[in-house]
N, C-alpha and C. Protein backbone atom coordinates (compact mmCIF):
# COMPACT_ATOMS: atom_id res chain seq x y z
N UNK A 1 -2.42 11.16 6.34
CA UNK A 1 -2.71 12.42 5.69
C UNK A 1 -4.17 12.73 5.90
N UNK A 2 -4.74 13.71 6.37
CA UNK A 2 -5.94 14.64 6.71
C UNK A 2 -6.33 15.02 5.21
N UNK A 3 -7.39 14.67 4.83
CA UNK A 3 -8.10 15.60 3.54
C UNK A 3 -9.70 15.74 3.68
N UNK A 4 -10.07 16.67 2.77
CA UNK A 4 -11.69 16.32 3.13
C UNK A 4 -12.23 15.93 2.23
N UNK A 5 -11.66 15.63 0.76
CA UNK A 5 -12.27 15.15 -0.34
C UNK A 5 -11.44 14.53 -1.06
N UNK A 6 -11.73 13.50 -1.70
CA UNK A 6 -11.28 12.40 -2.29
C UNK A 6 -12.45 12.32 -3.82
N UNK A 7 -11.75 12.51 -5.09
CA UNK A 7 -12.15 12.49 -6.14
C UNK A 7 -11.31 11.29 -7.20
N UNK A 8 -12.39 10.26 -7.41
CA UNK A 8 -11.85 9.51 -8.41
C UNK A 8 -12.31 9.78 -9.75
N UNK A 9 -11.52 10.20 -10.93
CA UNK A 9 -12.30 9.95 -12.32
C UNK A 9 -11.72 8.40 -12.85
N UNK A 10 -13.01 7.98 -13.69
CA UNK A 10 -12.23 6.65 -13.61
C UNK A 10 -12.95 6.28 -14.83
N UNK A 11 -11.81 6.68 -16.59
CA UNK A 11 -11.78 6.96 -17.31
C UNK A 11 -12.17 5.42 -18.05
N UNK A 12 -12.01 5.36 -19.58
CA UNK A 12 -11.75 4.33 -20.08
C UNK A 12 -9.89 3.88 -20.81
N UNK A 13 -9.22 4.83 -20.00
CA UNK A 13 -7.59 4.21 -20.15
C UNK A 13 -6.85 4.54 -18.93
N UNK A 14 -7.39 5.70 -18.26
CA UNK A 14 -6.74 6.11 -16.84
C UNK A 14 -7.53 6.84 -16.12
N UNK A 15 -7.03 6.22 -14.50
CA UNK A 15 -7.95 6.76 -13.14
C UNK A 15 -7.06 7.41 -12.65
N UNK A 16 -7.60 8.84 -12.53
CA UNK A 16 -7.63 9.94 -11.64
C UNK A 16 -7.54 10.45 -10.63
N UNK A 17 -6.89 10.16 -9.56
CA UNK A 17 -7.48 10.81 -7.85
C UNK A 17 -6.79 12.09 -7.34
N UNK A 18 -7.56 12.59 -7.20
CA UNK A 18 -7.25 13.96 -6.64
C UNK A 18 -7.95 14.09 -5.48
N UNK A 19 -6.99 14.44 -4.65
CA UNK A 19 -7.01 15.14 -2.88
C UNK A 19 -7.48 16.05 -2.69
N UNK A 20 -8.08 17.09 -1.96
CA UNK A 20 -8.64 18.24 -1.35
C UNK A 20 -8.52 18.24 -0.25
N UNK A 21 -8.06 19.85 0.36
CA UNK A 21 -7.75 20.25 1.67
C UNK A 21 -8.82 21.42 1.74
N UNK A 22 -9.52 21.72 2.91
CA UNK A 22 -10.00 23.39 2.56
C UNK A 22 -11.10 23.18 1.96
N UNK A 23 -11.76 22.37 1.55
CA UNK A 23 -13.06 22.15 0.76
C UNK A 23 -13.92 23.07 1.03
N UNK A 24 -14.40 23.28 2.27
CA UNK A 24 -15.24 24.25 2.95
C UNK A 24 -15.08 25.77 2.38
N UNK A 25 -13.87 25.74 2.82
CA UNK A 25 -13.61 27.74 2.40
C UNK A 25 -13.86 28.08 1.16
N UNK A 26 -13.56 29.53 0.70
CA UNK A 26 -13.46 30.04 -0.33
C UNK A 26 -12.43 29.34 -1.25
N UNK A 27 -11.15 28.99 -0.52
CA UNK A 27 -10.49 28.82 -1.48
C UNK A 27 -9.77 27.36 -1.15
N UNK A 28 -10.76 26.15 -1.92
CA UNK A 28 -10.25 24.84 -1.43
C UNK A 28 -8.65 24.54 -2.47
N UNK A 29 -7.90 24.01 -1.96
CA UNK A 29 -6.58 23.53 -2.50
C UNK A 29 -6.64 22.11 -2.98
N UNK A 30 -6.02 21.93 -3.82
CA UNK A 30 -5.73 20.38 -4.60
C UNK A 30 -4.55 19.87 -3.90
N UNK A 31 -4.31 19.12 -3.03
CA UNK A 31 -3.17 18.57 -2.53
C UNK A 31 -2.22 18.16 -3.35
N UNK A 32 -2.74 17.20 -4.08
CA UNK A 32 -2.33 16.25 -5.11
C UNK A 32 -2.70 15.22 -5.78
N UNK A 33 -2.34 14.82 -6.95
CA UNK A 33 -3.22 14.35 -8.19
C UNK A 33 -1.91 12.91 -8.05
N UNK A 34 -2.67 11.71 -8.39
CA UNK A 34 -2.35 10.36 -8.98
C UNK A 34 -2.71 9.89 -9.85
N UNK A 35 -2.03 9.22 -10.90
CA UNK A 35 -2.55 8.78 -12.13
C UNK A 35 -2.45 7.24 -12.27
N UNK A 36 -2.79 5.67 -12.55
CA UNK A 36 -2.84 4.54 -12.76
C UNK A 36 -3.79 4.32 -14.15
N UNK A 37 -3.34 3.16 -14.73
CA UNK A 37 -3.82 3.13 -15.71
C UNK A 37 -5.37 2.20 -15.32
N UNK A 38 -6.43 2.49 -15.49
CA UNK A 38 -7.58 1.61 -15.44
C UNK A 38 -8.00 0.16 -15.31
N UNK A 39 -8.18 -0.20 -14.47
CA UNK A 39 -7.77 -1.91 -13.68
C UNK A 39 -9.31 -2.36 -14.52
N UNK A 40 -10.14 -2.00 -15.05
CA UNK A 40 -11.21 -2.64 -15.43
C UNK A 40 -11.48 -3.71 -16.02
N UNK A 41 -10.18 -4.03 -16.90
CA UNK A 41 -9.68 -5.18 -17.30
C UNK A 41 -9.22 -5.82 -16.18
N UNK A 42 -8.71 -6.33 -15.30
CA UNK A 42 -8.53 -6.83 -13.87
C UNK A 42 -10.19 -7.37 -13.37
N UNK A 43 -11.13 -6.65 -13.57
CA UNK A 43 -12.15 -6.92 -13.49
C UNK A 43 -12.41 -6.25 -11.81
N UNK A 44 -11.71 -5.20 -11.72
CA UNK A 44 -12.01 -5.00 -10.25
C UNK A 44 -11.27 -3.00 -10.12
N UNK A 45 -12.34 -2.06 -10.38
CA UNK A 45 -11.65 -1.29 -11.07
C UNK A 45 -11.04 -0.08 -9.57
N UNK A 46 -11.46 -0.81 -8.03
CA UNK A 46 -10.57 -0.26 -6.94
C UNK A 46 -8.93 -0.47 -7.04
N UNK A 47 -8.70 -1.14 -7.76
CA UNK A 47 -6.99 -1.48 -7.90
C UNK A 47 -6.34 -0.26 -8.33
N UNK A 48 -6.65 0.10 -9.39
CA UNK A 48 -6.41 1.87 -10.32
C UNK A 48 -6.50 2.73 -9.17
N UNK A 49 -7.76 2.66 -8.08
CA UNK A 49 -8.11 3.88 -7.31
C UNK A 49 -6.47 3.51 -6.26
N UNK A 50 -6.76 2.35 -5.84
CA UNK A 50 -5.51 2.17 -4.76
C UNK A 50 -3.97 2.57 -5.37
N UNK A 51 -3.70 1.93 -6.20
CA UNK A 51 -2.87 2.44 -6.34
C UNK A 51 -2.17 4.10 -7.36
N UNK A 52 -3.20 4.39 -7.48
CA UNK A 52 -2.93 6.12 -7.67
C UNK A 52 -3.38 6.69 -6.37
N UNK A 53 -3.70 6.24 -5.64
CA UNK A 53 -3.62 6.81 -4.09
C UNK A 53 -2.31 6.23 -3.44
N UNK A 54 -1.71 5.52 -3.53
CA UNK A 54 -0.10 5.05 -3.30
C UNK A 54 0.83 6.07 -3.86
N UNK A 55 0.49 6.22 -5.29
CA UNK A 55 1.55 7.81 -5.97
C UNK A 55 0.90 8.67 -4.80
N UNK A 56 -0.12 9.40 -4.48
CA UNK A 56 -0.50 10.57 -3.79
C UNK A 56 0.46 9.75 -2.82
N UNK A 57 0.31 8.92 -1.84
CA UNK A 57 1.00 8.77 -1.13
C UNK A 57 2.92 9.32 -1.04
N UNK A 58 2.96 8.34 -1.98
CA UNK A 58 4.48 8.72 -2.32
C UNK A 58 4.99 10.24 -2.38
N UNK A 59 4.17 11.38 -3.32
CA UNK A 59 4.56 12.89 -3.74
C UNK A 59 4.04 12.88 -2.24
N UNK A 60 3.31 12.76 -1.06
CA UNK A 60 3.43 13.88 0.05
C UNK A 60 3.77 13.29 1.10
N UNK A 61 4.45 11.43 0.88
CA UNK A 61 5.34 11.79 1.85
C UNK A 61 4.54 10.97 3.50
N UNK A 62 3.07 11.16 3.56
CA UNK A 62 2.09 10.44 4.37
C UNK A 62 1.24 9.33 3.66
N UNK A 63 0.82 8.56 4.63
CA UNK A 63 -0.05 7.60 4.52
C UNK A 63 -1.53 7.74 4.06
N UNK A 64 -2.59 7.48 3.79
CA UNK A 64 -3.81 8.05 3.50
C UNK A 64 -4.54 6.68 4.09
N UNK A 65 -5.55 6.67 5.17
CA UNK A 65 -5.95 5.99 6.20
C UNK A 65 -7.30 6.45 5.62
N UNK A 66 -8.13 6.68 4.19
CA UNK A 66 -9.62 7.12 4.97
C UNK A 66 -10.59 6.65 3.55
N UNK A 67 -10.02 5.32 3.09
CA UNK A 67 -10.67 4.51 2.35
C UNK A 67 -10.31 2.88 2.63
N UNK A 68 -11.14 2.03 3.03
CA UNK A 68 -11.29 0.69 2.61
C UNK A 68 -12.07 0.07 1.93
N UNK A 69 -11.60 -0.37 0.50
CA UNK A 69 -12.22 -1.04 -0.64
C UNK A 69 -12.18 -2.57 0.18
């Protein structure tokens, strides 16, 4: 999957990631949003990011190739 922005919020009960297409233009689009509950307890809080980028994965269907933790 092609995006140009990658947004993590990364709360104190749940992390956030939201996709962007179009960033540039007037009118950038939200691809799609993933939700995981906050790995901070894990002690390692990329786990939450990875796998709410696995849901984005899943709702569109492509792979997302343009992060290695």
């Amino acid at each position: 999957m092609k995006v140009d922005l990658v947004t993590a919020e990364i709360g104190s009960t749940t992390t956030i990631v939201t996709v962007f297409d179009k960033i540039d233009s007037k009118k950038p689009i939200i691809l799609s949003q993933g939700e995981h509950y906050t790995t901070i307890n894990e002690g390692d809080i990329t786990i939450g990011i990875e796998k709410a980028l696995k849901i984005i994965e899943k709702k569109l269907g492509e792979k997302y190739h343009g992060i290695n933790f």
